[in-house]
PDB file of N, CA and C in Angstrom:
ATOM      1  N   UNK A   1      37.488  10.193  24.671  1.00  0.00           N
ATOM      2  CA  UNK A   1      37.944  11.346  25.432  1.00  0.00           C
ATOM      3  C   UNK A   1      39.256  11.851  24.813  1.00  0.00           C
ATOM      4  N   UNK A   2      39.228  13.081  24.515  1.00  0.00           N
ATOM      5  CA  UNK A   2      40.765  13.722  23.773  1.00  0.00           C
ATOM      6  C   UNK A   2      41.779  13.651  25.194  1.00  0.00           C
ATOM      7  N   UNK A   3      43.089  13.194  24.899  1.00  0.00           N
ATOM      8  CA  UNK A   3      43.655  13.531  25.608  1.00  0.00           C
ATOM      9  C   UNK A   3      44.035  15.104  26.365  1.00  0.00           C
ATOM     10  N   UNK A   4      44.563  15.525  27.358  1.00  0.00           N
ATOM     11  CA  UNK A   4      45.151  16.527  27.653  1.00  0.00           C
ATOM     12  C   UNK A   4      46.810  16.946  26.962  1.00  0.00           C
ATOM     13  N   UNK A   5      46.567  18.339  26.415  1.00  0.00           N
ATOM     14  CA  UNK A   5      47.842  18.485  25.738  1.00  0.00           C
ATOM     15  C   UNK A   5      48.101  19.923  26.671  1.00  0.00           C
ATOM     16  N   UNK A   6      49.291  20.308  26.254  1.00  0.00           N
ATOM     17  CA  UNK A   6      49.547  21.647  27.090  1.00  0.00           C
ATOM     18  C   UNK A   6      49.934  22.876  25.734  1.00  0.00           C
ATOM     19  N   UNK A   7      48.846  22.355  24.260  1.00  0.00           N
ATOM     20  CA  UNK A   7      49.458  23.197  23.013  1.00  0.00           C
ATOM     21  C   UNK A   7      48.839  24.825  23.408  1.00  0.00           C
ATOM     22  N   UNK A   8      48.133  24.875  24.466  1.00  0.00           N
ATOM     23  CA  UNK A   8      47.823  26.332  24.296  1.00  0.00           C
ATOM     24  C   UNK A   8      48.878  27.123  25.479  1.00  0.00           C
ATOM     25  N   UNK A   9      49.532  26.057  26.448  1.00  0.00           N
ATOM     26  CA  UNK A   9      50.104  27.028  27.341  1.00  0.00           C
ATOM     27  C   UNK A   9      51.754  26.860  26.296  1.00  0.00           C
ATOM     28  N   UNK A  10      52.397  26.135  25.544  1.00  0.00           N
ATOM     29  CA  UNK A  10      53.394  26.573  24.581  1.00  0.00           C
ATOM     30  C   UNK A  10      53.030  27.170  23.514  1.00  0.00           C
ATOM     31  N   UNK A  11      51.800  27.176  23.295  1.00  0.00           N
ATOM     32  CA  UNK A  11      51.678  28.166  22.267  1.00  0.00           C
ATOM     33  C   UNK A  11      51.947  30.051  22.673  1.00  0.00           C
ATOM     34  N   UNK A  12      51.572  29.889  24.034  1.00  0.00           N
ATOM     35  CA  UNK A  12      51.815  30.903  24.702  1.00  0.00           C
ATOM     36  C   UNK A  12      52.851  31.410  24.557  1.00  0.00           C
ATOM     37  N   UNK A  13      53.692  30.648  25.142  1.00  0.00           N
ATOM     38  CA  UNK A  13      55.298  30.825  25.543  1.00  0.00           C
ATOM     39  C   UNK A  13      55.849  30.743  24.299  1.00  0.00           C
ATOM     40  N   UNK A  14      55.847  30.284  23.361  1.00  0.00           N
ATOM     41  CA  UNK A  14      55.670  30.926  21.710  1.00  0.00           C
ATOM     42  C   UNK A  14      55.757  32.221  21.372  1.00  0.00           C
ATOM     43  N   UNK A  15      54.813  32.303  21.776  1.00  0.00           N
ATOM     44  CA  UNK A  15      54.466  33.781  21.641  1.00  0.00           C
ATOM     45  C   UNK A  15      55.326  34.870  22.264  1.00  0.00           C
ATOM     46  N   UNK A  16      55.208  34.523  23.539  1.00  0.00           N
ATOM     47  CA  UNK A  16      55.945  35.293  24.307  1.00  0.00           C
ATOM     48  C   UNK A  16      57.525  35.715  23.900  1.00  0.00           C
ATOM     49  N   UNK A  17      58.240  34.633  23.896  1.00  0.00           N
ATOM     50  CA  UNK A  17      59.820  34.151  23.238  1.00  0.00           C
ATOM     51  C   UNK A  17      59.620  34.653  22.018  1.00  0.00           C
ATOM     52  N   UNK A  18      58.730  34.472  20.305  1.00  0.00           N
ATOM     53  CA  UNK A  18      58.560  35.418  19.768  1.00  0.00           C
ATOM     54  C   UNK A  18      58.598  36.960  19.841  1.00  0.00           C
ATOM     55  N   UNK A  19      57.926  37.212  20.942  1.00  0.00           N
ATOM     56  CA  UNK A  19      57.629  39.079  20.685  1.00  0.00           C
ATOM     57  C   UNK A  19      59.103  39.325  21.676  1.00  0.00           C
ATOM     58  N   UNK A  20      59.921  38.323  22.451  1.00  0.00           N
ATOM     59  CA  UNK A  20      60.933  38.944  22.955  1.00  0.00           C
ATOM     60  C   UNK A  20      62.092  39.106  22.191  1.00  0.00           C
ATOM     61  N   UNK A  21      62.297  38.207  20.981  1.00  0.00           N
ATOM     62  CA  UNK A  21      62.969  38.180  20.176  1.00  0.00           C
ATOM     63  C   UNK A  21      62.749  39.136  19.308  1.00  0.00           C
ATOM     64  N   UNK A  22      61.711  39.574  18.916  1.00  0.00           N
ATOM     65  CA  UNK A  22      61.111  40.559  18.171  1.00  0.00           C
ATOM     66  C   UNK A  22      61.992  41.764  18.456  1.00  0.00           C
ATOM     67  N   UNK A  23      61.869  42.101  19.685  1.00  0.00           N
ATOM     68  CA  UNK A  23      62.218  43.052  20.416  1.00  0.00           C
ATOM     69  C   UNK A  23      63.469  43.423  19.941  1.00  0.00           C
ATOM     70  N   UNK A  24      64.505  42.271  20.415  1.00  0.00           N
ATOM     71  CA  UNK A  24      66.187  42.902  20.329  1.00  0.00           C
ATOM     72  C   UNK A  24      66.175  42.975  19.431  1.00  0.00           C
ATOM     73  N   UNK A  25      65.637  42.123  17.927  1.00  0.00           N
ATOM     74  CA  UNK A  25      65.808  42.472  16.575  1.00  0.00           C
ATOM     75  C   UNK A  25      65.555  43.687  16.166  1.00  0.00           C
ATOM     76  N   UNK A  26      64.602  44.548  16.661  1.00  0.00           N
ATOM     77  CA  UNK A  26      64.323  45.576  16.611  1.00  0.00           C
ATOM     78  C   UNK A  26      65.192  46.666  17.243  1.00  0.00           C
ATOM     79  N   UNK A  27      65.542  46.350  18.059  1.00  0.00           N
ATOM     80  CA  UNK A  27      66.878  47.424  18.358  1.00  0.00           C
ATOM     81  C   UNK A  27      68.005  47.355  17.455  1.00  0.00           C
ATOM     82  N   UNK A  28      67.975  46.382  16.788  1.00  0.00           N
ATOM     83  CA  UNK A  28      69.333  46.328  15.711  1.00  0.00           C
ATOM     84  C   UNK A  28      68.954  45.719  14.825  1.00  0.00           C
ATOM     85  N   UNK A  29      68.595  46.328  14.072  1.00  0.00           N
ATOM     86  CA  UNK A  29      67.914  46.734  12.894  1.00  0.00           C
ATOM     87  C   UNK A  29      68.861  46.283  11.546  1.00  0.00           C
ATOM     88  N   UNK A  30      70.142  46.683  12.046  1.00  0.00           N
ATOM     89  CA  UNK A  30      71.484  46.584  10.700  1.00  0.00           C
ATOM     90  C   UNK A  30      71.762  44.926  11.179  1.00  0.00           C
ATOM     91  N   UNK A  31      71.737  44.506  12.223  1.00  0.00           N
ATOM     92  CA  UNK A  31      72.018  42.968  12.321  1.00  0.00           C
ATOM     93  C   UNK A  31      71.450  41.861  11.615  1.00  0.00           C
ATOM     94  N   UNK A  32      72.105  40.861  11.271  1.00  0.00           N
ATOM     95  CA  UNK A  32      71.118  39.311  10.526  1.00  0.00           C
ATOM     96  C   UNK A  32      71.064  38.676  11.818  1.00  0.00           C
ATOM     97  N   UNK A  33      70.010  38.623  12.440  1.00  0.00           N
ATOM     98  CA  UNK A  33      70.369  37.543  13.125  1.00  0.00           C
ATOM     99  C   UNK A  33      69.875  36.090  12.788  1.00  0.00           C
ATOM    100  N   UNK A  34      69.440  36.077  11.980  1.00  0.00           N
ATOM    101  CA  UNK A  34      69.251  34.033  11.007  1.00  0.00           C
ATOM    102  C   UNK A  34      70.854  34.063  10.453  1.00  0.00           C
ATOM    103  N   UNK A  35      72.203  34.592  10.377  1.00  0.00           N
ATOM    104  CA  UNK A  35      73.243  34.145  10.630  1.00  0.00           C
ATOM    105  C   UNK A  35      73.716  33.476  11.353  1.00  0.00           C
ATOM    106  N   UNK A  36      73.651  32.155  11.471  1.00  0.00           N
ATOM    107  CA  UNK A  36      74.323  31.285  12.330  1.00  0.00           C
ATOM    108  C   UNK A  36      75.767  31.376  12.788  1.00  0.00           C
ATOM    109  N   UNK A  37      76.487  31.609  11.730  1.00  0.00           N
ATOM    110  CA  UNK A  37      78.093  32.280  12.224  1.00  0.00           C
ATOM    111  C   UNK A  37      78.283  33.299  13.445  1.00  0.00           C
ATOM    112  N   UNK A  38      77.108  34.222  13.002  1.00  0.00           N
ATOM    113  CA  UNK A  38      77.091  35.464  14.170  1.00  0.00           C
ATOM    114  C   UNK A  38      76.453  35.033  15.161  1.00  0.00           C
ATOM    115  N   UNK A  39      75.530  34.126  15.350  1.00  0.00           N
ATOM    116  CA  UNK A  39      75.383  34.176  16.429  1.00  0.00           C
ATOM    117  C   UNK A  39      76.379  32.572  17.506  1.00  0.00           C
ATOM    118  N   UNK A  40      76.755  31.937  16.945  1.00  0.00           N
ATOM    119  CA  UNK A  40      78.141  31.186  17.413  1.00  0.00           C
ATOM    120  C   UNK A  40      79.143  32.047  18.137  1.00  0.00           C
ATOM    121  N   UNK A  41      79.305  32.865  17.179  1.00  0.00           N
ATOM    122  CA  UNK A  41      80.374  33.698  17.780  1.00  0.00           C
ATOM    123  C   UNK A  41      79.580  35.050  18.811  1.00  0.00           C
ATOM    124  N   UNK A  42      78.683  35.193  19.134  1.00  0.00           N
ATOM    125  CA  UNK A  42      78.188  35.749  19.674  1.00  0.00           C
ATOM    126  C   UNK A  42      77.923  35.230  21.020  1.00  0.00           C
ATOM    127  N   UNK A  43      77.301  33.813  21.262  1.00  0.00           N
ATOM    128  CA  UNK A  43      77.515  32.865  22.224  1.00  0.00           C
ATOM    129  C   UNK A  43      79.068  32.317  22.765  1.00  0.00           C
ATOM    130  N   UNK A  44      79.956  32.214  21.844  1.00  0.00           N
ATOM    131  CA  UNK A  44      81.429  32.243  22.329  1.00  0.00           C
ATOM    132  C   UNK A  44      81.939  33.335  22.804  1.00  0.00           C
ATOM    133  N   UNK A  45      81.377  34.538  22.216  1.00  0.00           N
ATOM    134  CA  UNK A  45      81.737  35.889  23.057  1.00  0.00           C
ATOM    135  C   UNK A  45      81.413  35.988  24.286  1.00  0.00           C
ATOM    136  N   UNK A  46      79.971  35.707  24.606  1.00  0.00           N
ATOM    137  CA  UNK A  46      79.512  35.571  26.187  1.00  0.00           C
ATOM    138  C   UNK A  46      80.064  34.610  26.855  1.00  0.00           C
ATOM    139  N   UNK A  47      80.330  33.455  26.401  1.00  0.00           N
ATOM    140  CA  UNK A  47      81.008  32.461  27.116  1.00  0.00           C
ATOM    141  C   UNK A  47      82.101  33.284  27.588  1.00  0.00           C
ATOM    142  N   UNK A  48      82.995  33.691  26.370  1.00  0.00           N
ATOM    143  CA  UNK A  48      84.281  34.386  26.741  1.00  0.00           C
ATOM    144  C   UNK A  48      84.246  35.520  27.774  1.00  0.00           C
ATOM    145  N   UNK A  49      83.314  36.187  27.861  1.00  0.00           N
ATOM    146  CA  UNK A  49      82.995  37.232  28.720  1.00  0.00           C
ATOM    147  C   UNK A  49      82.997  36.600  30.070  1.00  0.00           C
ATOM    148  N   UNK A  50      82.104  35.952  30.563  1.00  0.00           N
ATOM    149  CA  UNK A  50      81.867  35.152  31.883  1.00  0.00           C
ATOM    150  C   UNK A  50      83.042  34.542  32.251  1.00  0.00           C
ATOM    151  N   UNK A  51      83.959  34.124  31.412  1.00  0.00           N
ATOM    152  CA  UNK A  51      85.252  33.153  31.917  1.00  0.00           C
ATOM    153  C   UNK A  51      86.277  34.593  32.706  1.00  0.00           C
ATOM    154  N   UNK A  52      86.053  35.551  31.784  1.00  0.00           N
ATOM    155  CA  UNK A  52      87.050  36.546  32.135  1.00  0.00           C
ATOM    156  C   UNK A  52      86.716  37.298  33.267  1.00  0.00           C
ATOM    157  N   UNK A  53      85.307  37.621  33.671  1.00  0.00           N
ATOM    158  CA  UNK A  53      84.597  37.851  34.882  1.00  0.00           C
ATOM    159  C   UNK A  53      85.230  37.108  36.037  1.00  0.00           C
ATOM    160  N   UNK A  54      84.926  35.595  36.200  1.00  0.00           N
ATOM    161  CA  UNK A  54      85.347  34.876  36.728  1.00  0.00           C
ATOM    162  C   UNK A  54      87.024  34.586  37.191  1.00  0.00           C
ATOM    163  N   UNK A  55      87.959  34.837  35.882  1.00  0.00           N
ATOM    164  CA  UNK A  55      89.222  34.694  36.264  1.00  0.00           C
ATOM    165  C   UNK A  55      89.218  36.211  36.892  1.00  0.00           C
ATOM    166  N   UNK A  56      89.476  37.285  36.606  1.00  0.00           N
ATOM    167  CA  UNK A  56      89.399  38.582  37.485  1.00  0.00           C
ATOM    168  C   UNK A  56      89.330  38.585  38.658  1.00  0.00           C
ATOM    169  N   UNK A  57      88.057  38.167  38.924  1.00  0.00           N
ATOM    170  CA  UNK A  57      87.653  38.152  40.182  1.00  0.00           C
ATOM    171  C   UNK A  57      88.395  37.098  40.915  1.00  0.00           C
ATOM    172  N   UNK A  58      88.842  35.727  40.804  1.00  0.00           N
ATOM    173  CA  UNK A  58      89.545  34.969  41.036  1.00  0.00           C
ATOM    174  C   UNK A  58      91.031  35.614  41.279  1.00  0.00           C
ATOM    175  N   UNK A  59      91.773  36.419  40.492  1.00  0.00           N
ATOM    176  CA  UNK A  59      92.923  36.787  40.408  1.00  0.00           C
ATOM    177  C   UNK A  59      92.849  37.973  41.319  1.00  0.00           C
ATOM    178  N   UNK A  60      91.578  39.075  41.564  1.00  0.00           N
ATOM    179  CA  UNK A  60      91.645  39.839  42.593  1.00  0.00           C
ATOM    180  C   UNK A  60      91.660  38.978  44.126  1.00  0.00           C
ATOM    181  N   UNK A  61      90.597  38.011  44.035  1.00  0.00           N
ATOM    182  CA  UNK A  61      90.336  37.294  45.606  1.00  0.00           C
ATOM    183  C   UNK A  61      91.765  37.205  46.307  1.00  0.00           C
ATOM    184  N   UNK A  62      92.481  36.472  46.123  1.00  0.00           N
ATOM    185  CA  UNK A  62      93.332  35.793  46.745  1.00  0.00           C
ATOM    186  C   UNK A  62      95.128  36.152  45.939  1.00  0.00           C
ATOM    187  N   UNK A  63      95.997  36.761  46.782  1.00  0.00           N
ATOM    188  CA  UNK A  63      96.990  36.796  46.175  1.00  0.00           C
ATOM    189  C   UNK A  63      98.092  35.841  46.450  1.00  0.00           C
ATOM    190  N   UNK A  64      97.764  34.892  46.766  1.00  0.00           N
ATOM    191  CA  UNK A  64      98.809  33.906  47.071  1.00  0.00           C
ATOM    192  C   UNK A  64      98.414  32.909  47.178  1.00  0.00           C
ATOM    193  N   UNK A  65      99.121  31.842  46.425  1.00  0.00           N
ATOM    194  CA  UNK A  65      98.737  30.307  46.183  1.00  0.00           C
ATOM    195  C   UNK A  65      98.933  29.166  46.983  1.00  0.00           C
ATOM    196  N   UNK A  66      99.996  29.765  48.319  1.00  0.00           N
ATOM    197  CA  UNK A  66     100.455  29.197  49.203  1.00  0.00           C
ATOM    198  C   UNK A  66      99.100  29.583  50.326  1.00  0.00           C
ATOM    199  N   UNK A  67      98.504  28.143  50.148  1.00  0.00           N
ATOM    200  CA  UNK A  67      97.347  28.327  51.995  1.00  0.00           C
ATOM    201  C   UNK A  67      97.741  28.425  53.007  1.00  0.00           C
ATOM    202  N   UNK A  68      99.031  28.585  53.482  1.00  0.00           N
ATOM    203  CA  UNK A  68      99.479  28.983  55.029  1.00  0.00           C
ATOM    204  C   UNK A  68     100.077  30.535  54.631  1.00  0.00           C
ATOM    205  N   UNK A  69      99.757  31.212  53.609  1.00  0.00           N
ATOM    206  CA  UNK A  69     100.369  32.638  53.960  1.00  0.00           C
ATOM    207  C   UNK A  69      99.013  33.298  52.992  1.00  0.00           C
ATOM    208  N   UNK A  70      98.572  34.516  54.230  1.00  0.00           N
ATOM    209  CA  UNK A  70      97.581  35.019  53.935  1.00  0.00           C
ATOM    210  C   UNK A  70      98.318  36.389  53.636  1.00  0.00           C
ATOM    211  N   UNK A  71      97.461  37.243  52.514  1.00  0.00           N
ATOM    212  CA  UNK A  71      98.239  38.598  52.184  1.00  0.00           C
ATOM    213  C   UNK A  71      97.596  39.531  53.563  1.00  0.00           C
ATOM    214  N   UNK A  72      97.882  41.219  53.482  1.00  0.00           N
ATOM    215  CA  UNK A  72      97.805  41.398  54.488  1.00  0.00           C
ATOM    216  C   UNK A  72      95.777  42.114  53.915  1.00  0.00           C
ATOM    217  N   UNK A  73      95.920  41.743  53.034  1.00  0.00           N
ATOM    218  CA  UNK A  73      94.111  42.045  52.990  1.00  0.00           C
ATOM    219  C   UNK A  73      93.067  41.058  52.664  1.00  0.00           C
ATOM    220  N   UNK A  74      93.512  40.046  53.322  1.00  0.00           N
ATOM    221  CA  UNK A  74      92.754  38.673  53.022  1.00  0.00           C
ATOM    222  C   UNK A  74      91.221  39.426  52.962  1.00  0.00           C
ATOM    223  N   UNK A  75      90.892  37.995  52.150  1.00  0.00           N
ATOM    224  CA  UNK A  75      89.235  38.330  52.523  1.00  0.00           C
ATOM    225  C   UNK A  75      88.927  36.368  51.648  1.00  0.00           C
ATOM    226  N   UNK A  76      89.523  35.341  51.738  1.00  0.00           N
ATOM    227  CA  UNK A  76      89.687  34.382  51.336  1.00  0.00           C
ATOM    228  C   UNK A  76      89.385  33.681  51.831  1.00  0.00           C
ATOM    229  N   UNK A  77      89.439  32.288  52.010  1.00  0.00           N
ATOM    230  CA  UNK A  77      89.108  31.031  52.196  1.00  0.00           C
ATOM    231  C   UNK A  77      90.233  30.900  53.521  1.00  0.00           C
ATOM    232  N   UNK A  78      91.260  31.071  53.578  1.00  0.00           N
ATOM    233  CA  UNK A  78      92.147  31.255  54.545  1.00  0.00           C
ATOM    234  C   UNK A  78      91.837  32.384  55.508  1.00  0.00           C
ATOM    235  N   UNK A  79      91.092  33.435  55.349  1.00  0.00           N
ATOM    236  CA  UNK A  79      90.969  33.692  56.297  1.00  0.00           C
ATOM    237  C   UNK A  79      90.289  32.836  57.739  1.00  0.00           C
ATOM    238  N   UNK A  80      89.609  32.266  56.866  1.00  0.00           N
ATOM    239  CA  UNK A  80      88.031  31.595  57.626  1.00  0.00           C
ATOM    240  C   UNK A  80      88.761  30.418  58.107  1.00  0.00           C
ATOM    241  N   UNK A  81      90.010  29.777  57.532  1.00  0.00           N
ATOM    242  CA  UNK A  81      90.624  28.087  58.140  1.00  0.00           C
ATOM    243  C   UNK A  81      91.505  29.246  58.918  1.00  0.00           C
ATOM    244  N   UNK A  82      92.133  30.294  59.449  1.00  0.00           N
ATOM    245  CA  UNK A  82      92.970  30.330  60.223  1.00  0.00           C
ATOM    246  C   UNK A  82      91.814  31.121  61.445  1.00  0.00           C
ATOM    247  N   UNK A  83      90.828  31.467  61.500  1.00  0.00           N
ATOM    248  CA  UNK A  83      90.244  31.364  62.394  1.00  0.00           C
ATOM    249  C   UNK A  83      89.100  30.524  62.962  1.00  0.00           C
ATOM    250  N   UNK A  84      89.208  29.295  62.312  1.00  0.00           N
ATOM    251  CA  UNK A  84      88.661  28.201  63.202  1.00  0.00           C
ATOM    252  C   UNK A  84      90.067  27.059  63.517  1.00  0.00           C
ATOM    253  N   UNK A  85      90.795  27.508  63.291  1.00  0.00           N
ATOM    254  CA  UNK A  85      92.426  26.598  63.811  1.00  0.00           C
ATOM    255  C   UNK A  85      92.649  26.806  65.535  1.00  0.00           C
TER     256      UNK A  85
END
């Protein structure tokens, strides 16, 4: 009895991940993307992107580092501990 393999449902998804890759390559046309450099730094860019998302939004939330003084437009973590106090 042959065992059970799953080579036709990754062959699929092969495929699929192929023609999606296909795709963006095709929108940028002037790019290498088999450059490994570029795409390192392309993945450190997004990293870098998301960190800065994150601090922003962090630096908008909350303007004060002190948890017993809320600004006058909370919308924080302090709001919510000074109304269950």
């Amino acid at each position: 009895m042959k065992p059970k393999t799953k080579e036709k449902e990754y062959s699929r998804k092969a495929k699929r991940m192929r023609g999606r890759m296909d795709a963006i390559e095709a929108k940028y046309p002037h790019i290498d993307f088999t450059n490994a450099e570029l795409r390192r730094d392309m993945a450190n860019y997004a990293n870098l992107m998301r960190e800065l998302v994150y601090a922003t939004v962090n630096r908008d939330y909350c303007k004060s580092d002190d948890p017993d003084r809320m600004c006058e437009t909370c919308n924080c973590w302090k709001q919510i501990r000074a109304s269950t106090m």
